[in-house]
C-alpha atoms as a PDB file:
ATOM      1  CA  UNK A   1     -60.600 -68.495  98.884  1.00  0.00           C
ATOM      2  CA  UNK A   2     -60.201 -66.332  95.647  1.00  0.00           C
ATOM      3  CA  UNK A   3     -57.545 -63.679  95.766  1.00  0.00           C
ATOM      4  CA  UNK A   4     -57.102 -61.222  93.550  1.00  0.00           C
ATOM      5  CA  UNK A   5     -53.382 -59.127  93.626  1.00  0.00           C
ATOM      6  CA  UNK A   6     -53.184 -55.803  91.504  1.00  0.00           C
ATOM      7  CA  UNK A   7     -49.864 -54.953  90.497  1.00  0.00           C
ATOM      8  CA  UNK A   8     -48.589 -51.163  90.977  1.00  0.00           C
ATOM      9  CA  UNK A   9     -51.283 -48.964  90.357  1.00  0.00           C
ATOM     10  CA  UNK A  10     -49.712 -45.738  88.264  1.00  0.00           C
ATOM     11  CA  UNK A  11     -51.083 -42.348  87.828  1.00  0.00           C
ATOM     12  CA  UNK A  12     -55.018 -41.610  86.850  1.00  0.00           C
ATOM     13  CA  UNK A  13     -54.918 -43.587  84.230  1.00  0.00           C
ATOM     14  CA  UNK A  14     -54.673 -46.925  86.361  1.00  0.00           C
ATOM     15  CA  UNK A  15     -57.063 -45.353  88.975  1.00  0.00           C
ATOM     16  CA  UNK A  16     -59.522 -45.166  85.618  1.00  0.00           C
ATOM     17  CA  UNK A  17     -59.012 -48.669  85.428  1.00  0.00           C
ATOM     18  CA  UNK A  18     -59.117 -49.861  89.286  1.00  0.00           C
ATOM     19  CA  UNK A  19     -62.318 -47.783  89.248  1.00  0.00           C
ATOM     20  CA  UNK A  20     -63.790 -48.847  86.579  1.00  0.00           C
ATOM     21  CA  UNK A  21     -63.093 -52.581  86.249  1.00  0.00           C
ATOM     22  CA  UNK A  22     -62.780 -54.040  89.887  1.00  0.00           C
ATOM     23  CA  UNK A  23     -66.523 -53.601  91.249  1.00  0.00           C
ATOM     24  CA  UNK A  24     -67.279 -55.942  88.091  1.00  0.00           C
ATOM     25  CA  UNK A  25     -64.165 -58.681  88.546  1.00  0.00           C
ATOM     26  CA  UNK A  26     -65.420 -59.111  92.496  1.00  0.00           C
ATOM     27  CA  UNK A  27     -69.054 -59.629  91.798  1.00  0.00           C
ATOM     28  CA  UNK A  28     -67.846 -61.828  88.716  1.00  0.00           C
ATOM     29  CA  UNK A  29     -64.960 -63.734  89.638  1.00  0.00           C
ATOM     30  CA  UNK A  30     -66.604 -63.630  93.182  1.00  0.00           C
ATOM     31  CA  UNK A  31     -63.603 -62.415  94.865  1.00  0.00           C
ATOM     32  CA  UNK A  32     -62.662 -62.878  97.827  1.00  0.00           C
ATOM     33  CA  UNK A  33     -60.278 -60.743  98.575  1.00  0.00           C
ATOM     34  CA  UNK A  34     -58.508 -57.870  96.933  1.00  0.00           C
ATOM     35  CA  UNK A  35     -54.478 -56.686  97.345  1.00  0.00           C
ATOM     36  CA  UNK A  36     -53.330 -53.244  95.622  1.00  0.00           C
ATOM     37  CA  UNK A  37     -50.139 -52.260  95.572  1.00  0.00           C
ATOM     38  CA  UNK A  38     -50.800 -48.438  95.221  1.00  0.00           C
ATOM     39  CA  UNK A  39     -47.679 -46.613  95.569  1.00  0.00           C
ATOM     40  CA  UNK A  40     -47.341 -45.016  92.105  1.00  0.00           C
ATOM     41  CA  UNK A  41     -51.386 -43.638  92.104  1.00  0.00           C
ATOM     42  CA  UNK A  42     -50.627 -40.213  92.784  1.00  0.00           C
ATOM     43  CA  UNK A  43     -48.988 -39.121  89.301  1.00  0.00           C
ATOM     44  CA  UNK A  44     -46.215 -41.639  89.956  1.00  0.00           C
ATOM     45  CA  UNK A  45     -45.097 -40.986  93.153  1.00  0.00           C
ATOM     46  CA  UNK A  46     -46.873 -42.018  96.187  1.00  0.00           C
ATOM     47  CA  UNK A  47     -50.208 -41.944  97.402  1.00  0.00           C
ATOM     48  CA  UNK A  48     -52.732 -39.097  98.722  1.00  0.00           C
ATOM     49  CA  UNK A  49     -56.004 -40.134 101.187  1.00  0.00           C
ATOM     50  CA  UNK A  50     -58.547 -39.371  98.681  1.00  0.00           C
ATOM     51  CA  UNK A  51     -56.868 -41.754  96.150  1.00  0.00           C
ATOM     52  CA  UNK A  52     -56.676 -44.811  98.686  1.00  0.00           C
ATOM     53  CA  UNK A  53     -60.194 -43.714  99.703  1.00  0.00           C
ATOM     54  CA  UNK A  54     -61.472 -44.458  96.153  1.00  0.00           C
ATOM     55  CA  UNK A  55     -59.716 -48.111  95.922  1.00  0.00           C
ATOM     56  CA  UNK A  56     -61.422 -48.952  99.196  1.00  0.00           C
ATOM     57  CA  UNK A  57     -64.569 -47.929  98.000  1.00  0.00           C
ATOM     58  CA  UNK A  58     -63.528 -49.584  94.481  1.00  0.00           C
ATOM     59  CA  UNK A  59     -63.287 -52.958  96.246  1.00  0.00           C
ATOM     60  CA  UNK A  60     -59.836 -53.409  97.952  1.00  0.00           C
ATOM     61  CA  UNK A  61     -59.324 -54.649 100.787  1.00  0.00           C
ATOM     62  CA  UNK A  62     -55.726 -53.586 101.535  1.00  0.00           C
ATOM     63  CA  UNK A  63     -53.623 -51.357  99.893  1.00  0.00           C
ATOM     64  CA  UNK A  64     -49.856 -51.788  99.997  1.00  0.00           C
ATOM     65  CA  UNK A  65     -46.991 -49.504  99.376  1.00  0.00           C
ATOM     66  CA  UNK A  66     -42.796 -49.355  98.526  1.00  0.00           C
ATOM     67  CA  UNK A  67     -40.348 -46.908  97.704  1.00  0.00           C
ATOM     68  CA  UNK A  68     -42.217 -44.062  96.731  1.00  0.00           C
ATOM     69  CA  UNK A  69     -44.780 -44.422 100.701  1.00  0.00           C
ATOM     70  CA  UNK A  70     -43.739 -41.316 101.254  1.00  0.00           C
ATOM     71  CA  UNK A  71     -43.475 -39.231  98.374  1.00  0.00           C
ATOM     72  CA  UNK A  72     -47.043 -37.576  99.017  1.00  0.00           C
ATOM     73  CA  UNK A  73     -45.765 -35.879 102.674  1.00  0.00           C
ATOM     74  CA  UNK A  74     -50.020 -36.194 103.675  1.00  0.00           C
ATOM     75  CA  UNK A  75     -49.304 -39.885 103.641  1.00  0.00           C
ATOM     76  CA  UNK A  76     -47.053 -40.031 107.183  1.00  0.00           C
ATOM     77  CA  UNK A  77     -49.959 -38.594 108.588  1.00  0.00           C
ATOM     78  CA  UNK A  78     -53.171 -40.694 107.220  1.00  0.00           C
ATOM     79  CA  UNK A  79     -51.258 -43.539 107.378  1.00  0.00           C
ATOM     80  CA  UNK A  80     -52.295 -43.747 110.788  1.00  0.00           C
ATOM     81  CA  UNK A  81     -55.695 -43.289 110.545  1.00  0.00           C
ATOM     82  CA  UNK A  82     -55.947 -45.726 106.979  1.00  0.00           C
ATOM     83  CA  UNK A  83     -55.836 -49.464 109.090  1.00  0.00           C
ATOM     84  CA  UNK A  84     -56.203 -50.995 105.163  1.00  0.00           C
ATOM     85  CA  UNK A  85     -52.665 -49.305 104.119  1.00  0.00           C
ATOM     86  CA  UNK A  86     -49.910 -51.121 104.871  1.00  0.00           C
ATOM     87  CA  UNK A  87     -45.757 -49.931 104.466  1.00  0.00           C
ATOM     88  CA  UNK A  88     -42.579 -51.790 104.023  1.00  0.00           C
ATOM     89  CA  UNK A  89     -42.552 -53.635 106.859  1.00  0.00           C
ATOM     90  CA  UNK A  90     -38.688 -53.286 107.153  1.00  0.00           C
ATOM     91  CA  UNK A  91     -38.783 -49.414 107.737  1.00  0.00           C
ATOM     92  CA  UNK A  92     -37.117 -48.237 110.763  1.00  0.00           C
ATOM     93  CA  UNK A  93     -38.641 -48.647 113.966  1.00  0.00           C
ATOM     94  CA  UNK A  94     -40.683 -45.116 114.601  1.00  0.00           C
ATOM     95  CA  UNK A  95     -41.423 -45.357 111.154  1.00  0.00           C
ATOM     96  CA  UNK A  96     -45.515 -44.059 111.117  1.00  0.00           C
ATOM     97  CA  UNK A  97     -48.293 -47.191 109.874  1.00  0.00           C
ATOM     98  CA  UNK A  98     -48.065 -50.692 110.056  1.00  0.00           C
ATOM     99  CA  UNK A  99     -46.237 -52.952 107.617  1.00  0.00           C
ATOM    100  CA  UNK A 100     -48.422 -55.918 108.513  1.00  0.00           C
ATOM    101  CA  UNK A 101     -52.323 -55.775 109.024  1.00  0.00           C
ATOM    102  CA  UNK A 102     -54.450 -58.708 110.040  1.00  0.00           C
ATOM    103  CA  UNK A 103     -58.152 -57.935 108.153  1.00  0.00           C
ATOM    104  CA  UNK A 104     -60.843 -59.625 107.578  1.00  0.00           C
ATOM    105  CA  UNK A 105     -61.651 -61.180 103.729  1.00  0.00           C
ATOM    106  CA  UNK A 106     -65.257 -60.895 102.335  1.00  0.00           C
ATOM    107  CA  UNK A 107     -65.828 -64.372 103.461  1.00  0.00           C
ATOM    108  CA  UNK A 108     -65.061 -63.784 106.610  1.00  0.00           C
ATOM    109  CA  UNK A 109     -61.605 -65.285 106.910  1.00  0.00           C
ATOM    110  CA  UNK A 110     -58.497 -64.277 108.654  1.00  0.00           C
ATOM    111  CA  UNK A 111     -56.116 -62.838 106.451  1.00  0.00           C
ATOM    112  CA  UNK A 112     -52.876 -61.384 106.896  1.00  0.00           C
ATOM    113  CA  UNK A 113     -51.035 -58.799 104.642  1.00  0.00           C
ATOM    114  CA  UNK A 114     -47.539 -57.986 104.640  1.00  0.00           C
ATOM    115  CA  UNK A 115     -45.450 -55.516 102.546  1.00  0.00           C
ATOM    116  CA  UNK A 116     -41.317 -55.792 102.466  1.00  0.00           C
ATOM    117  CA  UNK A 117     -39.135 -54.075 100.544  1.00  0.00           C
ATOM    118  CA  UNK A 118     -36.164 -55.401  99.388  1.00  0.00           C
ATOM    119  CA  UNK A 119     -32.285 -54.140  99.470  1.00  0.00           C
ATOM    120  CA  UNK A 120     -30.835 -54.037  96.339  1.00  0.00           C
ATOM    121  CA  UNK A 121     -30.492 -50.907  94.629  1.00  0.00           C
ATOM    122  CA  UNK A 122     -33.065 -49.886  96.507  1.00  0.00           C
ATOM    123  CA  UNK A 123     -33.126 -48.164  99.739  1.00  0.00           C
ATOM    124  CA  UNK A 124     -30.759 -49.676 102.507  1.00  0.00           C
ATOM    125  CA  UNK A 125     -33.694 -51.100 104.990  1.00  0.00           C
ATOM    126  CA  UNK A 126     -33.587 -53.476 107.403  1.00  0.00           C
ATOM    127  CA  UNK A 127     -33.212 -56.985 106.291  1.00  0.00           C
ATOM    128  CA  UNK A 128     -36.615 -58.032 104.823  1.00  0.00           C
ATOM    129  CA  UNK A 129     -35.624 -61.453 105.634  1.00  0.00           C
ATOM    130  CA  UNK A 130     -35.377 -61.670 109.338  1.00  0.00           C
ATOM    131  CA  UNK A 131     -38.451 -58.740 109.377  1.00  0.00           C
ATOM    132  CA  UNK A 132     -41.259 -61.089 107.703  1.00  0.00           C
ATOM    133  CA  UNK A 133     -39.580 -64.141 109.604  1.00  0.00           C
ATOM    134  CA  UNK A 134     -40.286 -62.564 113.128  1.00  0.00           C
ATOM    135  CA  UNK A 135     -43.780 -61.394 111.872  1.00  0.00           C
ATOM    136  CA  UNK A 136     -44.408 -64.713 111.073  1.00  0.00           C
ATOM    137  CA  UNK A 137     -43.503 -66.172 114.515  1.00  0.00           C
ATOM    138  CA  UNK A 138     -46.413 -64.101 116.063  1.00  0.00           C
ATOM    139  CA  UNK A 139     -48.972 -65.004 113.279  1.00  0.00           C
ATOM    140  CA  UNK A 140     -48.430 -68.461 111.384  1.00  0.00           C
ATOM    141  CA  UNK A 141     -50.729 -69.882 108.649  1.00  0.00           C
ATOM    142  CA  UNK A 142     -53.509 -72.113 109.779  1.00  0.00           C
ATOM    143  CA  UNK A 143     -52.676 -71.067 113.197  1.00  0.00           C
ATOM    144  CA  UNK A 144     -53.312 -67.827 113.510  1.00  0.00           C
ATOM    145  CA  UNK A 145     -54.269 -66.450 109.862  1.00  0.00           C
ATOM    146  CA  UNK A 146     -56.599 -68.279 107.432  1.00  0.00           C
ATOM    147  CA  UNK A 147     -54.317 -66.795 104.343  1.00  0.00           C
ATOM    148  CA  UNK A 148     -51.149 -64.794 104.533  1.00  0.00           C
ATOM    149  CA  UNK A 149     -49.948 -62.678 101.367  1.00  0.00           C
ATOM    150  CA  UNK A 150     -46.892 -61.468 100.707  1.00  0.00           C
ATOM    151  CA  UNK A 151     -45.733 -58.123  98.411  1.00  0.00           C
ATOM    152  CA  UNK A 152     -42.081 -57.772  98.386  1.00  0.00           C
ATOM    153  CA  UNK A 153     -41.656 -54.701  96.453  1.00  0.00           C
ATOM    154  CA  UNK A 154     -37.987 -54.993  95.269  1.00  0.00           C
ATOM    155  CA  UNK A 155     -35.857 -54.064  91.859  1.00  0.00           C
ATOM    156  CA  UNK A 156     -34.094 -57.496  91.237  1.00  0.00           C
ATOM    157  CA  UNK A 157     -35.607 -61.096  90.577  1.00  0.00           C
ATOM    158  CA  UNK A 158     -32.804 -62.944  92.786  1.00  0.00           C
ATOM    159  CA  UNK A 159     -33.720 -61.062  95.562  1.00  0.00           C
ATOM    160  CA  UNK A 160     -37.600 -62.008  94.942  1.00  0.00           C
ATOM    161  CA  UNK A 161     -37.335 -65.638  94.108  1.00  0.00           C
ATOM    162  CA  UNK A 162     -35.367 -65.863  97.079  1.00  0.00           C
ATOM    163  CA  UNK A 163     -37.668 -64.916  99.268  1.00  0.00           C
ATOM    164  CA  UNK A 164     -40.205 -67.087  97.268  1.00  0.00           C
ATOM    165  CA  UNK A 165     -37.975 -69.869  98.493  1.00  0.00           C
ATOM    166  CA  UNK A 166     -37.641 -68.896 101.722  1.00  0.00           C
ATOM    167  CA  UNK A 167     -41.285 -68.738 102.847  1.00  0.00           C
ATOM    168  CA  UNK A 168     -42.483 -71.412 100.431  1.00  0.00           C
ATOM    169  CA  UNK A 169     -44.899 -73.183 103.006  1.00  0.00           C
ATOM    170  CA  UNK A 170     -45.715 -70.911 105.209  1.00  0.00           C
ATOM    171  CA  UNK A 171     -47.502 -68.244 103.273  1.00  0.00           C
ATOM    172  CA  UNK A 172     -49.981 -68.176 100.755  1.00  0.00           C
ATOM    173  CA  UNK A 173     -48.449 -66.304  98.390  1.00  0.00           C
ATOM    174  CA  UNK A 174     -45.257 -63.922  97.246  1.00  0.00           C
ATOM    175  CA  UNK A 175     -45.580 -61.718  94.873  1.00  0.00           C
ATOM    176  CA  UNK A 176     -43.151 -58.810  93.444  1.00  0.00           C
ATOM    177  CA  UNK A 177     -43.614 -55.419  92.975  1.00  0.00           C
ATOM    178  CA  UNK A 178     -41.741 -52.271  91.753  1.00  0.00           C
ATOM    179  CA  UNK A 179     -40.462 -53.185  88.761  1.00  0.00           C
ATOM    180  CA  UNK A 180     -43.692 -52.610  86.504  1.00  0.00           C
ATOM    181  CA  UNK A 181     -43.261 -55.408  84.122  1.00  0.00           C
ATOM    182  CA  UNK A 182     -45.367 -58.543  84.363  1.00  0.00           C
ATOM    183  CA  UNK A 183     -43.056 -61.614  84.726  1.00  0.00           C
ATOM    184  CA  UNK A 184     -44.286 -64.998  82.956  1.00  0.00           C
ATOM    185  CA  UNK A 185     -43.183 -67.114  85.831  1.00  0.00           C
ATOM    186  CA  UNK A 186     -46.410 -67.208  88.051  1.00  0.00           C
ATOM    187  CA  UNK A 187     -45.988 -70.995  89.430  1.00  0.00           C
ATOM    188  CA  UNK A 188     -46.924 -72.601  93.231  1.00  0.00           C
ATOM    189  CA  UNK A 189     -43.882 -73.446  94.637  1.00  0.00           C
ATOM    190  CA  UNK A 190     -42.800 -76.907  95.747  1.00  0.00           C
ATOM    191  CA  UNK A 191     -44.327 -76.009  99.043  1.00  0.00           C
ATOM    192  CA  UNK A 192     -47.600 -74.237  98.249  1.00  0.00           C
ATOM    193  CA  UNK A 193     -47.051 -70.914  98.234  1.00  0.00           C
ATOM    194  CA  UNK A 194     -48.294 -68.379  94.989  1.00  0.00           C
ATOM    195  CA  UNK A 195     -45.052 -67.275  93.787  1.00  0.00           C
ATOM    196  CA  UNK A 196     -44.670 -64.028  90.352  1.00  0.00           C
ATOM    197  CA  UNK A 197     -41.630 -62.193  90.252  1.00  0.00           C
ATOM    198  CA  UNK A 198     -43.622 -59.016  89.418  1.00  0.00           C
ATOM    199  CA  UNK A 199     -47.230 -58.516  89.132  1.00  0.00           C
ATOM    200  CA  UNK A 200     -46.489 -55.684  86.079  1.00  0.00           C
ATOM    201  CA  UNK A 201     -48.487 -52.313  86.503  1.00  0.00           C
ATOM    202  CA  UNK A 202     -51.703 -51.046  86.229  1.00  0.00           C
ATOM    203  CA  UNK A 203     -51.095 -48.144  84.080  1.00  0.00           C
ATOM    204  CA  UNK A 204     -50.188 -47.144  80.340  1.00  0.00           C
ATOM    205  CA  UNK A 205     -47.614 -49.574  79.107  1.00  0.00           C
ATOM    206  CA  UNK A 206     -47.240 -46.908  76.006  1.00  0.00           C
ATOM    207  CA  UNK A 207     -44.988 -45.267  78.510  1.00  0.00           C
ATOM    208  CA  UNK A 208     -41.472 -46.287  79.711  1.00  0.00           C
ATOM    209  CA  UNK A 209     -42.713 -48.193  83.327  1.00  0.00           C
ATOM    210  CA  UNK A 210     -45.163 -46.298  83.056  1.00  0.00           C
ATOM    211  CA  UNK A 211     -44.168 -42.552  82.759  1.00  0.00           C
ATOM    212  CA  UNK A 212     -44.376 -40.634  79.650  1.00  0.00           C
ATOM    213  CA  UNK A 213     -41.654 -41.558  77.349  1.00  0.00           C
ATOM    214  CA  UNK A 214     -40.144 -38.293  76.269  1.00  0.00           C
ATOM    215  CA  UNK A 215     -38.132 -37.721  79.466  1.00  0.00           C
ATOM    216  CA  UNK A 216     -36.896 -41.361  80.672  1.00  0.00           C
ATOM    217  CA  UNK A 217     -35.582 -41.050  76.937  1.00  0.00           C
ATOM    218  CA  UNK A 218     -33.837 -37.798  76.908  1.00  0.00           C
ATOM    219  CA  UNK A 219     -32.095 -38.665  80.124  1.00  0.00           C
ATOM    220  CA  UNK A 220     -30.573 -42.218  78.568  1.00  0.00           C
ATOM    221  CA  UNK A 221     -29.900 -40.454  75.046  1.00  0.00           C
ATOM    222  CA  UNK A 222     -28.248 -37.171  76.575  1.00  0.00           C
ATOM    223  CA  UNK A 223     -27.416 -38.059  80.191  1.00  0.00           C
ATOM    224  CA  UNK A 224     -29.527 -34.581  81.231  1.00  0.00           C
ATOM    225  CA  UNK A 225     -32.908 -34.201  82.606  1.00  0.00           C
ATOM    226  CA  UNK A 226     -34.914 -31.860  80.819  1.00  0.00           C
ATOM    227  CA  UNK A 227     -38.013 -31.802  83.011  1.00  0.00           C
ATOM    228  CA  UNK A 228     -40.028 -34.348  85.622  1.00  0.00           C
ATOM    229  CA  UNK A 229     -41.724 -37.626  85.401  1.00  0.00           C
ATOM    230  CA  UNK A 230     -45.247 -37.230  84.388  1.00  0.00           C
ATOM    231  CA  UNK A 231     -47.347 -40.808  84.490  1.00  0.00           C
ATOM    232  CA  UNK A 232     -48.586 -41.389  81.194  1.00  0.00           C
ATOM    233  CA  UNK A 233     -51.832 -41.137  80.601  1.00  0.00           C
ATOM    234  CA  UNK A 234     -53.011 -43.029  77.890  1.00  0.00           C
ATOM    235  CA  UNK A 235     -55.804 -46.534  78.164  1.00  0.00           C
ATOM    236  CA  UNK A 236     -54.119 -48.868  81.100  1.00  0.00           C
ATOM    237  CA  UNK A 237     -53.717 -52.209  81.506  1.00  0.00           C
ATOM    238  CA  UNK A 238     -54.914 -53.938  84.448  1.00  0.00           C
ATOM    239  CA  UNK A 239     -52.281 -56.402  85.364  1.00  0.00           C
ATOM    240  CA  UNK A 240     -52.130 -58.978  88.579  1.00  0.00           C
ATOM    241  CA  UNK A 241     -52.352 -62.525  89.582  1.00  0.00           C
ATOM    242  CA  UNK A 242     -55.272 -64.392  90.827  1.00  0.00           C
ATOM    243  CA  UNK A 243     -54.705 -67.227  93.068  1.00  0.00           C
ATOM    244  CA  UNK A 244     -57.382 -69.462  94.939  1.00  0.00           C
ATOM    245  CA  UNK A 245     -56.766 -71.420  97.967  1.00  0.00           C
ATOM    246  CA  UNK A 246     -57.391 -74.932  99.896  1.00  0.00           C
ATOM    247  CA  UNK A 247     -59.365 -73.456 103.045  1.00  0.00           C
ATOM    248  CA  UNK A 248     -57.616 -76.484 104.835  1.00  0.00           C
ATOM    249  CA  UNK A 249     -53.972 -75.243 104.519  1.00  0.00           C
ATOM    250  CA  UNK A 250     -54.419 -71.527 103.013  1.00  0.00           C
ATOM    251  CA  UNK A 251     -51.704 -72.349 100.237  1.00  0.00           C
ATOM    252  CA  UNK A 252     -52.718 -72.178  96.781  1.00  0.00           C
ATOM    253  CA  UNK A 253     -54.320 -74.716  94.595  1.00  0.00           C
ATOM    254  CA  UNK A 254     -54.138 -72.389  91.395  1.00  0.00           C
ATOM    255  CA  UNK A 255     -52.580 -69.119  90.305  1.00  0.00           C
ATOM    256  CA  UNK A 256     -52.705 -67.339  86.669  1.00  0.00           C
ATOM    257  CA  UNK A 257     -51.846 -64.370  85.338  1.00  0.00           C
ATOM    258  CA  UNK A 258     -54.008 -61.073  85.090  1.00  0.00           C
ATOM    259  CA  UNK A 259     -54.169 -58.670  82.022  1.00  0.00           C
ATOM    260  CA  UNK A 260     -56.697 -56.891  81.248  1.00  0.00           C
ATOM    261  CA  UNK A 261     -57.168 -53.511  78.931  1.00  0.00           C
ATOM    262  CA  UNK A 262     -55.275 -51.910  76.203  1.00  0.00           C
ATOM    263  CA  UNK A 263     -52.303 -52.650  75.082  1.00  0.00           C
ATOM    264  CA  UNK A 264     -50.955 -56.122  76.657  1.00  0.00           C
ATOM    265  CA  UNK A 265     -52.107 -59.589  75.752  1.00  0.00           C
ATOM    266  CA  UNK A 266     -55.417 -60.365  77.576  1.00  0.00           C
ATOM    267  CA  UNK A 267     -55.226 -63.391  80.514  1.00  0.00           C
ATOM    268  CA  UNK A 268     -57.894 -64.041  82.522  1.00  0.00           C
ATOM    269  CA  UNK A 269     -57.939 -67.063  85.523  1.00  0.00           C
ATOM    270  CA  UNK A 270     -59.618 -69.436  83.442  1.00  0.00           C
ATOM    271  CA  UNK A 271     -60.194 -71.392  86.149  1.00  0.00           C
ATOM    272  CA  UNK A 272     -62.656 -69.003  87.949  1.00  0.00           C
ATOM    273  CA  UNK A 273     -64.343 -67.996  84.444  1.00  0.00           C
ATOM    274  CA  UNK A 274     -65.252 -71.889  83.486  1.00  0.00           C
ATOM    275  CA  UNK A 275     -66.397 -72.578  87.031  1.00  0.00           C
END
């Protein structure tokens, strides 16, 4: 199976990009399946139905969230109706959505999609931990779910290779979110799984993570805000990991890094683009 994983989509200009370049990478790179972490798309801060509309129709196949789920207020409410958006699964109980959906890939398999959200400087959740391990009771890999991927949306890299190392074998991949800042240590762990500390964004990286610079600025240099966070909106980068599968096992026979636009070095899977 090829998966494709798009790091935190921010503001219009990364919806430019989703738009524009991911109808092409699917029919190119014959994709399989497509994971967008989308919780930045609406000017920075959360996510409106229209907007996860459009990366449906753009190709995904499920959209994830973090921090910012609920920062659009619309979103406790189309949550319910959006089966292809999926929340920290670690929320409280009550909490509206699902922070686990089961759908089905392009080629037909069985693939299931968790989001977690981890603790550390970062909201004060349930342990993200114990959450995915009792998710993955009721659905194992090769059992249950052809593939099973993995975005832990958290602020430190501990915290993510951790939890790299703590599902290494039974998922197909973990891969961090939140930060904005594509890691270079995209690797298959020991046991098969896809592992990146952070996928990076899809945004303007002539921006500090993504927001326009003036203000992030202002409030290290003077300690005082002056105004919001407006996403920048200059030409994005796409930025992700792709990672393709033994059909056998649904761990990962090779992962590479994604980048794709303006600013960042360009990497492509070479793998699919020689086959």
């Amino acid at each position: 199976m090829r998966i494709l994983f798009i790091g935190d989509v921010v503001g219009r200009s990364g919806r430019a990009m989703v738009n524009q370049r991911l109808p092409g990478l699917i029919s190119d790179w014959k994709l399989d399946l497509v994971v967008l972490n989308g919780e930045n798309a609406a000017g920075g801060f959360g996510i409106t139905e229209t907007i996860y509309r459009e990366f449906v129709d753009a190709g995904a196949d499920v959209v994830t969230l973090g921090n910012h789920a609920w920062d659009q207020r619309e979103a406790l409410v189309f949550i319910e109706r959006s089966p292809r958006l999926v929340r920290p699964l670690n929320y409280p109980k009550g909490t509206p959505g699902r922070g686990a959906a089961m759908i089905e890939a392009k080629n037909g398999a069985r693939v299931l999609v968790i989001n977690a959200m981890g603790r550390i400087f970062l909201d004060p959740l349930d342990d993200p931990f114990g959450a995915i391990d009792r998710e993955l009771d009721l659905c194992a890999l090769g059992r249950d779910a052809d593939a099973i991927m993995v975005d832990f949306h958290a602020e430190v890299t501990s915290e993510k290779q951790a939890m790299g190392h703590h599902l290494d074998g039974r998922v197909t991949a973990v891969i961090g979110t939140h930060t904005h800042v594509p890691t270079a240590d995209h690797q298959i762990l020991p046991g098969g799984t896809a592992f990146q500390s952070d996928a990076g964004m899809t945004g303007d990286y002539d921006s500090v993570i993504g927001m326009v610079k003036d203000e992030p600025l202002s409030r290290f240099l003077r300690r005082i805000p002056a105004t919001k966070f407006e996403a920048a909106t200059g030409p994005a980068t796409l930025c992700g990991l792709a990672i393709e599968t033994d059909d056998a096992t649904g761990l990962a026979t090779h992962v590479a890094a994604v980048r794709l636009g303006a600013r960042l070095e360009e990497a492509v899977p070479r793998f699919w683009i020689q086959a």
